[in-house]
Protein backbone atom coordinates (compact mmCIF):
# COMPACT_ATOMS: atom_id res chain seq x y z
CA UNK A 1 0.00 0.00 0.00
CA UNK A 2 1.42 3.28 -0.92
CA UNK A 3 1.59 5.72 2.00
CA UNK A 4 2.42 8.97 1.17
CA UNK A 5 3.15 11.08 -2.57
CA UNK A 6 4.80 9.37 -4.74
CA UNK A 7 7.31 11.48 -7.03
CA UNK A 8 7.97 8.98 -9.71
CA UNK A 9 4.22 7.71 -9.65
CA UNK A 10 3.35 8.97 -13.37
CA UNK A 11 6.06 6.68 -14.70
CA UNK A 12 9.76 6.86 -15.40
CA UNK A 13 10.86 9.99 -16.63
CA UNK A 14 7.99 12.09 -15.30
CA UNK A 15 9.53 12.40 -11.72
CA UNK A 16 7.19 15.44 -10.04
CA UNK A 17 8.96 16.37 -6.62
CA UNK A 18 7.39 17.97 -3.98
CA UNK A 19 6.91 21.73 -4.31
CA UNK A 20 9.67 24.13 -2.26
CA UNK A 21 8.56 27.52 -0.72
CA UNK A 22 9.84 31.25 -1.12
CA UNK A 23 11.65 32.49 1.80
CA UNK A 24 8.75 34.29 2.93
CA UNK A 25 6.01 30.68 3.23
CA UNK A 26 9.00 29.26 4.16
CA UNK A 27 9.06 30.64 7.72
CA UNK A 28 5.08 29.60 7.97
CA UNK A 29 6.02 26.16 6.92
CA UNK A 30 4.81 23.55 10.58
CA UNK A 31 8.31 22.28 11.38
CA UNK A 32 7.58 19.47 14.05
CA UNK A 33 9.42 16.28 14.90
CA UNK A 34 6.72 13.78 14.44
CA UNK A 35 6.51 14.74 10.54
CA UNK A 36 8.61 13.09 7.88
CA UNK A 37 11.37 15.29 7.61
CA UNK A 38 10.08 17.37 9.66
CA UNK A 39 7.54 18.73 7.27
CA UNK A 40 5.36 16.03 5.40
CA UNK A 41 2.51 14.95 6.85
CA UNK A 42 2.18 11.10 5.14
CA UNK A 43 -0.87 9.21 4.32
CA UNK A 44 -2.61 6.63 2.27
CA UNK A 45 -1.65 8.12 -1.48
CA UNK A 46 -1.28 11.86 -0.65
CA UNK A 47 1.35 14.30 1.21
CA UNK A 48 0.34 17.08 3.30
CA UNK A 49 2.60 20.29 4.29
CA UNK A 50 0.85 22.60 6.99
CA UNK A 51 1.21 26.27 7.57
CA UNK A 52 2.13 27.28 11.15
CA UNK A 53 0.23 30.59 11.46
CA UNK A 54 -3.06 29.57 9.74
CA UNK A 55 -3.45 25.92 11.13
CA UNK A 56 -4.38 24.92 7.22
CA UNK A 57 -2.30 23.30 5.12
CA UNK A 58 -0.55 24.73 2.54
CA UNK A 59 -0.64 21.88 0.20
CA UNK A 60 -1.53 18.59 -0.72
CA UNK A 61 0.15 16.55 -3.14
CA UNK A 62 -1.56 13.21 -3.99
CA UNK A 63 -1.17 9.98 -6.66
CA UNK A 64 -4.84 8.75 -8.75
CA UNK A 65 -4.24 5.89 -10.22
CA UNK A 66 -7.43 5.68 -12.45
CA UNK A 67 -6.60 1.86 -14.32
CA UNK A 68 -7.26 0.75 -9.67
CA UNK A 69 -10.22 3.14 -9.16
CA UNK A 70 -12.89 1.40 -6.43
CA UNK A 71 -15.53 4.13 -5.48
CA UNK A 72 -17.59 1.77 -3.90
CA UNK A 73 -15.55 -1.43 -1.66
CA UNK A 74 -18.33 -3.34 0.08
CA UNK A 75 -18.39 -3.42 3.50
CA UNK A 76 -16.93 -0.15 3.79
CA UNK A 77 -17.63 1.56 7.50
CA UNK A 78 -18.62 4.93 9.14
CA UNK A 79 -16.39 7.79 7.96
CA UNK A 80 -15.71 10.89 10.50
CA UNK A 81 -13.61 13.37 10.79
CA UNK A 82 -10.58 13.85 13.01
CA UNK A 83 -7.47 15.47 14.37
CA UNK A 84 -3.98 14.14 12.01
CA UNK A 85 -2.42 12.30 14.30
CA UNK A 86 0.82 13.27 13.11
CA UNK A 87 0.05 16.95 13.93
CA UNK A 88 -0.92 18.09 17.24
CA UNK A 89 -4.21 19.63 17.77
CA UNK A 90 -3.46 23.19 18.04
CA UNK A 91 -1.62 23.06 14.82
CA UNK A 92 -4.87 22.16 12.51
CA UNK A 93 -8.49 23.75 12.87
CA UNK A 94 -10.76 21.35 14.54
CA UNK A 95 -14.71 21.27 14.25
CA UNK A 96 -15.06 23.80 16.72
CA UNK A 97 -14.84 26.01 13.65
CA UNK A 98 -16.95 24.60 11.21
CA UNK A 99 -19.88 23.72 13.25
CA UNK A 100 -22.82 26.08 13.71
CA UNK A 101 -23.31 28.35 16.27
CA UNK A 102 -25.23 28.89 19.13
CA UNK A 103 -25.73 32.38 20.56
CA UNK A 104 -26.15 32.63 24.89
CA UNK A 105 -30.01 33.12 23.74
CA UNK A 106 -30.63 30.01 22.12
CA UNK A 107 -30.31 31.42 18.41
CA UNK A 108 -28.85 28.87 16.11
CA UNK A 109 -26.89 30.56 13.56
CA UNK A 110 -25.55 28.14 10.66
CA UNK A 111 -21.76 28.06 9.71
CA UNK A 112 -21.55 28.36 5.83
CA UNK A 113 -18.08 26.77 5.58
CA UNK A 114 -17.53 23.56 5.01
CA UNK A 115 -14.55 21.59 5.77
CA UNK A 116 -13.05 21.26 2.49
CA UNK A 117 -11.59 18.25 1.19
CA UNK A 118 -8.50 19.10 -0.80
CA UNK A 119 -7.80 15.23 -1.42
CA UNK A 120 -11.08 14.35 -2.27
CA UNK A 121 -12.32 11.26 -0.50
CA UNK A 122 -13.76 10.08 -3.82
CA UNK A 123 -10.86 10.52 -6.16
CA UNK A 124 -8.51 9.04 -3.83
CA UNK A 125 -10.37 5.17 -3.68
CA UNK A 126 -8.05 3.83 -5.88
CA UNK A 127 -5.57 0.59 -4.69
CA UNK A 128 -4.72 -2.85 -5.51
CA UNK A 129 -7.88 -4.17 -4.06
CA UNK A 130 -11.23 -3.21 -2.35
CA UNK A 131 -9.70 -2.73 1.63
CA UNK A 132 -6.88 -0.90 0.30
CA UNK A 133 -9.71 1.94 -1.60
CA UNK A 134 -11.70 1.98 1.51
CA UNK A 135 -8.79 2.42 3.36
CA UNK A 136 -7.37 5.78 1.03
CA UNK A 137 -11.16 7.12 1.27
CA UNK A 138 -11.20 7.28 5.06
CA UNK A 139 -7.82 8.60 5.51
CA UNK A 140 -8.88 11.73 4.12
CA UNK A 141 -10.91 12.60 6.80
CA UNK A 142 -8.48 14.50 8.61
CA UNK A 143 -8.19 17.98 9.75
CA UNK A 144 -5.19 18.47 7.87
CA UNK A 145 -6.65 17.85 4.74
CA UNK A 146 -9.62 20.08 4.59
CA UNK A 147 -9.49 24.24 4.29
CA UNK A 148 -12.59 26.28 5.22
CA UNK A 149 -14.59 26.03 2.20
CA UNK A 150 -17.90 27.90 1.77
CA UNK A 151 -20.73 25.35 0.96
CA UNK A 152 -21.45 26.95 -2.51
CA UNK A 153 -18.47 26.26 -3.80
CA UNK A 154 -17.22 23.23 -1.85
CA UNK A 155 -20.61 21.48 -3.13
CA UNK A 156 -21.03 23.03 -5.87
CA UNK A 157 -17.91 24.35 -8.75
CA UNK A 158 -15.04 22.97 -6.92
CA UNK A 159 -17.37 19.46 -6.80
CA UNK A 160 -17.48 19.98 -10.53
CA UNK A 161 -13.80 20.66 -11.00
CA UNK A 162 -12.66 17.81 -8.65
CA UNK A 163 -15.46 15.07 -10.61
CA UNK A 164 -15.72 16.58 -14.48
CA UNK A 165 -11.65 17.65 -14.94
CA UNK A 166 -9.59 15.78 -12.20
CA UNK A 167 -11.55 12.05 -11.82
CA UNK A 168 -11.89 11.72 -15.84
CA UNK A 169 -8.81 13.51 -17.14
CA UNK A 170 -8.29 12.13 -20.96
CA UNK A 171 -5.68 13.42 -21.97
CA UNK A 172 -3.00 10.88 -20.28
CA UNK A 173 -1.32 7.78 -21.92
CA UNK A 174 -1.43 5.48 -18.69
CA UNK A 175 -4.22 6.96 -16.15
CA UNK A 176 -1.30 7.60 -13.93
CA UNK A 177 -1.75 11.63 -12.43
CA UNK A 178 -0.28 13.22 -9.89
CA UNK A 179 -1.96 16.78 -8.17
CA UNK A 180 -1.16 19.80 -6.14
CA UNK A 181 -3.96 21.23 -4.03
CA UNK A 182 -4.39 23.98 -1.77
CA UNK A 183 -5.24 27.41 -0.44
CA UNK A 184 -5.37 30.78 -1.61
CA UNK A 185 -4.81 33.92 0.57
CA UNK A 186 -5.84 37.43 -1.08
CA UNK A 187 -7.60 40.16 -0.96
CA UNK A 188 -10.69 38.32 -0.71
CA UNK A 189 -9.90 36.47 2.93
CA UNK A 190 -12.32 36.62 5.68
CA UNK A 191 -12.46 35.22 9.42
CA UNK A 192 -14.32 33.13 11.48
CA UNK A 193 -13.86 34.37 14.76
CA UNK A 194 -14.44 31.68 17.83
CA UNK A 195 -13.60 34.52 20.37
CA UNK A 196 -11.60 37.49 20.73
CA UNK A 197 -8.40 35.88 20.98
CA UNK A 198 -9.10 32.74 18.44
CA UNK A 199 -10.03 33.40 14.91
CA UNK A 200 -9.16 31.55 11.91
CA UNK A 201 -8.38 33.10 8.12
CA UNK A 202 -10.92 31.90 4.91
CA UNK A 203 -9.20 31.69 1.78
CA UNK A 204 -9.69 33.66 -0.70
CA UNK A 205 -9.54 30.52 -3.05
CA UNK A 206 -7.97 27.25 -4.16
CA UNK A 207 -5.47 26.06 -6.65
CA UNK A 208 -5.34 22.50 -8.55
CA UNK A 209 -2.26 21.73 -10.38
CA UNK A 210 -2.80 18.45 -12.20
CA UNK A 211 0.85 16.53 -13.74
CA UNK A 212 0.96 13.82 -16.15
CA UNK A 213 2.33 11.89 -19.46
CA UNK A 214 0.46 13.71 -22.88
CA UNK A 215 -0.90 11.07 -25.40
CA UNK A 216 0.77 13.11 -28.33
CA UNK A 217 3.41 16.51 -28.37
CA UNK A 218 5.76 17.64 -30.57
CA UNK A 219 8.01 18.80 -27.71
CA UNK A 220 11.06 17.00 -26.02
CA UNK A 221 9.43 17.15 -22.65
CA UNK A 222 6.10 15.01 -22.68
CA UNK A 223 5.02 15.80 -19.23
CA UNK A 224 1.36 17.46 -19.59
CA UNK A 225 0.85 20.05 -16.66
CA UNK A 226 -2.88 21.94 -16.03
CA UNK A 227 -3.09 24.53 -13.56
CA UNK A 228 -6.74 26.10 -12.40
CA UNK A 229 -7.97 28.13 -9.59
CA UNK A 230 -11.53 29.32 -8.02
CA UNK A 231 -12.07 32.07 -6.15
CA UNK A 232 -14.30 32.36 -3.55
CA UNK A 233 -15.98 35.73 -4.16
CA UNK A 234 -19.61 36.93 -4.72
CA UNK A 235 -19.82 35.14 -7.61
CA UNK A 236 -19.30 31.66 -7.02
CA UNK A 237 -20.55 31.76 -3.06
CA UNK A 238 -24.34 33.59 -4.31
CA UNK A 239 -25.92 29.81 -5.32
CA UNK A 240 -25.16 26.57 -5.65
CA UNK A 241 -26.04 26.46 -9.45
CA UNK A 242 -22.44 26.71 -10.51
CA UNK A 243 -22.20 22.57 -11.41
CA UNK A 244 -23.63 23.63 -14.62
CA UNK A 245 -22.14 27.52 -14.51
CA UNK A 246 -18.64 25.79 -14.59
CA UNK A 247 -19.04 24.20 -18.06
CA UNK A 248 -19.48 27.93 -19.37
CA UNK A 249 -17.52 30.77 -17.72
CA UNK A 250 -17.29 30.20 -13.69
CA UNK A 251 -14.02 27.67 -13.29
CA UNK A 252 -10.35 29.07 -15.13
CA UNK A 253 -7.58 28.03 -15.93
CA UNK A 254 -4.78 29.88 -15.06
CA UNK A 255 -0.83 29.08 -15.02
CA UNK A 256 1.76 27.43 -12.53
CA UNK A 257 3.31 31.16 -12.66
CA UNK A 258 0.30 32.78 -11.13
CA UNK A 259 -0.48 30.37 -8.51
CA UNK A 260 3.39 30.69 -7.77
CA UNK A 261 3.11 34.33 -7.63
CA UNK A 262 -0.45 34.04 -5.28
CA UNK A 263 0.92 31.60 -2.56
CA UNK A 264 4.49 31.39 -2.67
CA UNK A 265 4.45 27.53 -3.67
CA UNK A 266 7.59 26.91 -6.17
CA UNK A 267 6.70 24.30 -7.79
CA UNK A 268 10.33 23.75 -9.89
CA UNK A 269 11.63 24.84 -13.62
CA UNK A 270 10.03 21.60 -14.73
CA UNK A 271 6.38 22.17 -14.69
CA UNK A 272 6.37 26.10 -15.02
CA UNK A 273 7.96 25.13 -18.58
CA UNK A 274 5.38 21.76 -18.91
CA UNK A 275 3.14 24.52 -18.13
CA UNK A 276 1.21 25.45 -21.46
CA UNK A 277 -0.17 28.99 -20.62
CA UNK A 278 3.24 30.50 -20.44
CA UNK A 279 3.09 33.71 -18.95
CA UNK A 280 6.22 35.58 -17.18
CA UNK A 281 5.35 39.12 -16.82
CA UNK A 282 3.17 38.57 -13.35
CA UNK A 283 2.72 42.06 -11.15
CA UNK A 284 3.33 41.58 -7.93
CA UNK A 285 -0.03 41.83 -6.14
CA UNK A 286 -1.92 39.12 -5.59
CA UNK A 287 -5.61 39.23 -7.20
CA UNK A 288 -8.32 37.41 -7.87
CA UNK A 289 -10.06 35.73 -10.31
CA UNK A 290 -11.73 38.82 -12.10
CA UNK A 291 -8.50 40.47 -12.81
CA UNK A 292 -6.58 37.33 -14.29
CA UNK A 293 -4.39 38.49 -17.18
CA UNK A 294 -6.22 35.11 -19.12
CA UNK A 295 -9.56 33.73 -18.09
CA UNK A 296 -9.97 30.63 -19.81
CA UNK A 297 -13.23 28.14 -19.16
CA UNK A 298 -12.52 24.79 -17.90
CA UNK A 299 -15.11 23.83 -19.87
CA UNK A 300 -15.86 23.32 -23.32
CA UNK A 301 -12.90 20.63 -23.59
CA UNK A 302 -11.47 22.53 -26.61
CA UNK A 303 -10.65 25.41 -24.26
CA UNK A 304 -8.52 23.83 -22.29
CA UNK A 305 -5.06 24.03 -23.57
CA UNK A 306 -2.95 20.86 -23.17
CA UNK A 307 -0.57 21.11 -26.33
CA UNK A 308 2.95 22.91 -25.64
CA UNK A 309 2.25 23.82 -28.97
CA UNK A 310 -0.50 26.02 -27.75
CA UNK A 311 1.49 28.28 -25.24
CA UNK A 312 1.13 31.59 -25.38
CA UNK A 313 3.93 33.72 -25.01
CA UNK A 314 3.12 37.19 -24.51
CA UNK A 315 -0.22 37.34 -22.81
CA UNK A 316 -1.80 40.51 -22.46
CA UNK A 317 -4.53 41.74 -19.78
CA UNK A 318 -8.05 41.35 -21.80
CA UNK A 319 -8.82 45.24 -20.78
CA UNK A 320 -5.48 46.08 -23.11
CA UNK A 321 -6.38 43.72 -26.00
CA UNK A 322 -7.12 45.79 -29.31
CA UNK A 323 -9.82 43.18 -30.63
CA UNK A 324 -12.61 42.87 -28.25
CA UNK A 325 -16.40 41.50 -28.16
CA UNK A 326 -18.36 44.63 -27.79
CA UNK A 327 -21.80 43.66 -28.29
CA UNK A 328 -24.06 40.92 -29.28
CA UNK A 329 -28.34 40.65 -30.55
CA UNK A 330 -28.91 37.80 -27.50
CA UNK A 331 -32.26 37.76 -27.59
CA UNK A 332 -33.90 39.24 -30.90
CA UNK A 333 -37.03 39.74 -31.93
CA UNK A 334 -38.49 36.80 -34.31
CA UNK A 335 -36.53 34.65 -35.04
CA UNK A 336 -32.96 33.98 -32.97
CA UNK A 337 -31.05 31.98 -35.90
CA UNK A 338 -31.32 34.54 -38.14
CA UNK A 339 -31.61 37.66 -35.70
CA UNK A 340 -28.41 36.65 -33.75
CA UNK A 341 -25.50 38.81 -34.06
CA UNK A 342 -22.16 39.07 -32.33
CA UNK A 343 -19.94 42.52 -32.93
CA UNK A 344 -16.30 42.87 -32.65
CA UNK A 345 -14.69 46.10 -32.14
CA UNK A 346 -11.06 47.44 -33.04
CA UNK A 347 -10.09 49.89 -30.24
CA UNK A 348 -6.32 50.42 -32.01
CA UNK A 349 -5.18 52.35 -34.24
CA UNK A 350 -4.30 50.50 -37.05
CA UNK A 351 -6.15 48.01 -39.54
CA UNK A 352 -6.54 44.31 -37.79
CA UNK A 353 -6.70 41.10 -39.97
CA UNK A 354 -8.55 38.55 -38.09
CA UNK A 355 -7.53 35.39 -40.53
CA UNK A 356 -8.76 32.50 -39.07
CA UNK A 357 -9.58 33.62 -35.83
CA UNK A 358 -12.62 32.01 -33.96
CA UNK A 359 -15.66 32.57 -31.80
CA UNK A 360 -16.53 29.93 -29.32
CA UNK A 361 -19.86 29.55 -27.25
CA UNK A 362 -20.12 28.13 -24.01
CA UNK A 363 -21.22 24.65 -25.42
CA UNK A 364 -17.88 24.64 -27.57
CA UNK A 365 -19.81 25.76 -31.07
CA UNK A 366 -17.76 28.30 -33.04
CA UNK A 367 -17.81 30.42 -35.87
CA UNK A 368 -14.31 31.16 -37.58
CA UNK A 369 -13.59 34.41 -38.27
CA UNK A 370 -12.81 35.90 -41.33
CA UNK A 371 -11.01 39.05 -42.85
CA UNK A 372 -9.77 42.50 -41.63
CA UNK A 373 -11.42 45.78 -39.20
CA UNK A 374 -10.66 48.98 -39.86
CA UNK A 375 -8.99 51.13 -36.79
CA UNK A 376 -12.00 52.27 -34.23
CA UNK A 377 -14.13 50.23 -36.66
CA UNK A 378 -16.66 47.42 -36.36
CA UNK A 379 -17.33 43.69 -38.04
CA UNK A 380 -20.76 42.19 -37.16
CA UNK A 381 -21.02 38.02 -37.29
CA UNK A 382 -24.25 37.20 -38.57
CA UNK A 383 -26.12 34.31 -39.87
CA UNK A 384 -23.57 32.46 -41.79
CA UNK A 385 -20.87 34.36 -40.47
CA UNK A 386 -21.95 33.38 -37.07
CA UNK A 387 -21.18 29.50 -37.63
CA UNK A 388 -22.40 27.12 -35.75
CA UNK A 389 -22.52 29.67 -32.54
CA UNK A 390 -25.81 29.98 -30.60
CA UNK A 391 -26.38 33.09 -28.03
CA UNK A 392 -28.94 31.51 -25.08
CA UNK A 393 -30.75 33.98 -23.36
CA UNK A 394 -30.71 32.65 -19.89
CA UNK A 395 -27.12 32.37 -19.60
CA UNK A 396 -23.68 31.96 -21.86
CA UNK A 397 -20.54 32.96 -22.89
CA UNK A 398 -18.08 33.40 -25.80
CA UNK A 399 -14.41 33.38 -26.30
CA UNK A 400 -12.72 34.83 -29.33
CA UNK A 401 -9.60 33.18 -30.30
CA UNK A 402 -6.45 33.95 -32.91
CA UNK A 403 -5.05 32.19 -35.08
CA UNK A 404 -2.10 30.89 -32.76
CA UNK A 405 -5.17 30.05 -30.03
CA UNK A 406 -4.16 32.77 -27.95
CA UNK A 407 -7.51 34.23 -25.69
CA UNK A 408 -8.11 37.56 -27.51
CA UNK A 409 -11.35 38.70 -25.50
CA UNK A 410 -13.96 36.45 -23.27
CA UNK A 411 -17.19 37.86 -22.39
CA UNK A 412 -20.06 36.21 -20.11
CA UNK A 413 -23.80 37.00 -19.32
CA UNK A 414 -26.36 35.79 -16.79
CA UNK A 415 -30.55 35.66 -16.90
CA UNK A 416 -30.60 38.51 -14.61
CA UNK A 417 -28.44 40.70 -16.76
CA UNK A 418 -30.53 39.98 -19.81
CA UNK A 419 -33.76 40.55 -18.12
CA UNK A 420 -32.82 44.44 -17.99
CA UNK A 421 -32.27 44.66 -21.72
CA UNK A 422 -35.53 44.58 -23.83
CA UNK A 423 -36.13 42.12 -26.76
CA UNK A 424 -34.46 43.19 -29.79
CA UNK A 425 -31.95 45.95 -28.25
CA UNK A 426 -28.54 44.74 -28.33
CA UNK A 427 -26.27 43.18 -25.11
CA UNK A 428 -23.47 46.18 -24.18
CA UNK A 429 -20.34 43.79 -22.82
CA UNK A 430 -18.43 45.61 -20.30
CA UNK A 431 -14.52 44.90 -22.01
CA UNK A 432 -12.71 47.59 -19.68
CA UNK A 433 -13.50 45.53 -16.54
CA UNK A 434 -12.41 41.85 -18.21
C-alpha cells in the first residue's frame, strides 16, 4: 500500500517532486518532529505540508491511479472526521470552527463553511484491491486535509472541477496523475472568529495543479501540466447552481506562474515550462479571479489548452487587447437563428486582420472568423458568419480566439443581466472591466 506522494508515480521519466517555498512561506512552513522530515505529513496516497500561522495546510500533493479506481468497496464503514495524528491539535483547525453556532439566547446561527476536502475522499479510492480503496477514502478525513470552504463552492464548482476535470482527465497515456492542491490567501480572505483571541483566516480561493504523461506533443518534454484556480468571491458563493455555470464561464484556468506568484508555492523549472499557458510578466499583487491576465473556461474541452504547442507567449490583460467582443443581438425579436448577431470592435489604431480567428460559445460551437477591421471600426457576425454559434438567453458565454489560439477577449452573461435589456436591443459587454 502506498503511504504517502509518490514522485515517480506517473512513470519513469515524469519524476514530479514535492513543491519548495519562497523564503517568505517558508518561515510559515509547521516544522515538528513527528513529521517526515520534519515537514510532510504522510498518508494513504497523498502528502500534506501545513502552515504554522493559519493551522491549514498549505498543500496537498496526492497519486490517482485511475486503471485501480474502487468508489464503492463493500463493507466499507462509518467515515468521520478527526485530528492528524501526526500533527498536534493546536496546529490544525478542529470542528469547533466549522460547526454552527449557538448564541447565549438560544439562536442557532448556521456556519456556511464547510470543511473542504482538498484530497477528495472520492478521487482518492483507488488501490490494488477493495480494503486498500476503503482504506485511502477514510484517511482523508483528517483535519489536515480540509481548508474552510464555503458550501457553494465546496458542493457546488469545486465538486465539478474535482469530478468533471480531475476524476476523468483524458488526456494521459497510462491513467497515472499526480496533483497539487491547496489554499489561496488574497484580498478576498475573511475570518471566522471563535472569540476574541481565536479566529481563523478563509481563503480567498484554491489552486489545482494536475501533472501527467500527454498522449501526443511535438516537444522533447512530454510531461502534460494543467493549472486552475476558483475564487471564492460573490460570484461563485451567491448559489449553488455553478455545477452547470462551470461548463461555461465560472471555473479558469490559469498558469503554474500565477499560482506561484499568489501563494508562494515553487513548484520547480520543470512544470512552469510543462506549463502550457506561459506567462512571465506577473505584477506583484496578488488578485483574484476577475483580474486574471487570461480567463480561460474549464469547460468546453477545446478550451482547455494541453498542447505545448498552444502556449502563449506574450499574454496581455483582456482590458489592453485591441480586438474585443463589444456587443451581441442575444435575444432578438423573431426569429434567434437569423436575428443573432455578435460585434467585434477594433479599439487600435491600425487596420486588424482577423484570418482564421474564432468565436466559441459556451457549449464549444464556433464560428471562424474571417477578414480585416478597420482602426476604431466594427465587423458584425451574422447568420452564416456566425457558424455554428448559438447566443442563449438565460445564460452563456463566448471566447474569441487567434489564429495561434491565444484568448483575444472572453465575455459572459447571466438571466438577470438579460432581463434588464428589452427584446431586440442589443447586449453592451463591459470589455474595460475583463
Amino acid at each position: 500500500m502506498q503511504i504517502g506522494y509518490d514522485q515517480d508515480f506517473i512513470g519513469p521519466g515524469f519524476r514530479v517532486t514535492l513543491p519548495t517555498f519562497t523564503s517568505g512561506l517558508g518561515r510559515s512552513v509547521l516544522r515538528i518532529p513527528t513529521l517526515r522530515d520534519d515537514k510532510y505529513s504522510d498518508h494513504v496516497h497523498f502528502t500534506v505540508v501545513m502552515n504554522e500561522h493559519t493551522r491549514q495546510l498549505i498543500y496537498s500533493a496526492y497519486n490517482i491511479n485511475q486503471s485501480n479506481f474502487r468508489p464503492n468497496p463493500p463493507g466499507k464503514g462509518k467515515r468521520s472526521w478527526r485530528n492528524d495524528p501526526k500533527i498536534a491539535g493546536k496546529h490544525q483547525l478542529d470542528n469547533d470552527y466549522y460547526k454552527d453556532r449557538t448564541t447565549r439566547s438560544g439562536v442557532k446561527i448556521p456556519n456556511p463553511y464547510d470543511r473542504g476536502h482538498m484530497v477528495m475522499r472520492f478521487n482518492n479510492m483507488w488501490g490494488a484491491d477493495n480494503a486498500e480503496s476503503d482504506k485511502a477514502g477514510k484517511a482523508t478525513f483528517i483535519y489536515s486535509n480540509s481548508s474552510l470552504q464555503h458550501e457553494n463552492l465546496n458542493r457546488d464548482e469545486w465538486k465539478e472541477l474535482e469530478l468533471e476535470i480531475v476524476r476523468k482527465l483524458q488526456d494521459d497515456t497510462n491513467d497515472r496523475i499526480s496533483v497539487f492542491t491547496g489554499p489561496i490567501y488574497g484580498d478576498l480572505d475573511r475570518h471566522i472568529n471563535l472569540s476574541d483571541e481565536d479566529s481563523a483566516r478563509v481563503p480567498s480561493g484554491f489552486f489545482k495543479v494536475i501533472c501527467y504523461e500527454r498522449k501526443s506533443t511535438n516537444a522533447a518534454d512530454k510531461l502534460g501540466v494543467l493549472a486552475f484556480a476558483i475564487f471564492q468571491d460573490t460570484e461563485v458563493l451567491r448559489d449553488k447552481k455553478g455545477s452547470k455555470q462551470v461548463k461555461s464561464n465560472h471555473t479558469y484556468q490559469v498558469t503554474i506562474s500565477e499560482i506561484q506568484n499568489w501563494t508562494g508555492i515553487k513548484f520547480g523549472d520543470r512544470l512552469y515550462n510543462a506549463n502550457p499557458l506561459f506567462y512571465r510578466n506577473i505584477a506583484s499583487n496578488r488578485r483574484h479571479a476577475n483580474s486574471l491576465p487570461e480567463r480561460i473556461p474549464v469547460t468546453p474541452a477545446n478550451a482547455i489548452v494541453s498542447d505545448s504547442a498552444d502556449r502563449r507567449p506574450d499574454v496581455t490583460h483582456l482590458a489592453s487587447r485591441l480586438i474585443v467582443i463589444t456587443s451581441a443581438m442575444i435575444d432578438p425579436k423573431g426569429s434567434e437563428s437569423t436575428g443573432e448577431w455578435v460585434s467585434l470592435l477594433n479599439r487600435g489604431n491600425r487596420k486588424t486582420k482577423v484570418n482564421n480567428w474564432r468565436l466559441i460559445d459556451g457549449h464549444g460551437r464556433e464560428a471562424i472568423v474571417t477578414g480585416s477591421i478597420e482602426s476604431g471600426g466594427a465587423m458584425r457576425l451574422k447568420g452564416r458568419t456566425l457558424g455554428k454559434v448559438k447566443l442563449n438567453n438565460s445564460e452563456g458565454s463566448l471566447s474569441l480566439l487567434d489564429n495561434h489560439k491565444c484568448l483575444i477577449d472572453y465575455v459572459s452573461w447571466s438571466k438577470p443581466q438579460i432581463k434588464r435589456v428589452a427584446e431586440g436591443t442589443a447586449f453592451l459587454f463591459d470589455n474595460q472591466n475583463n
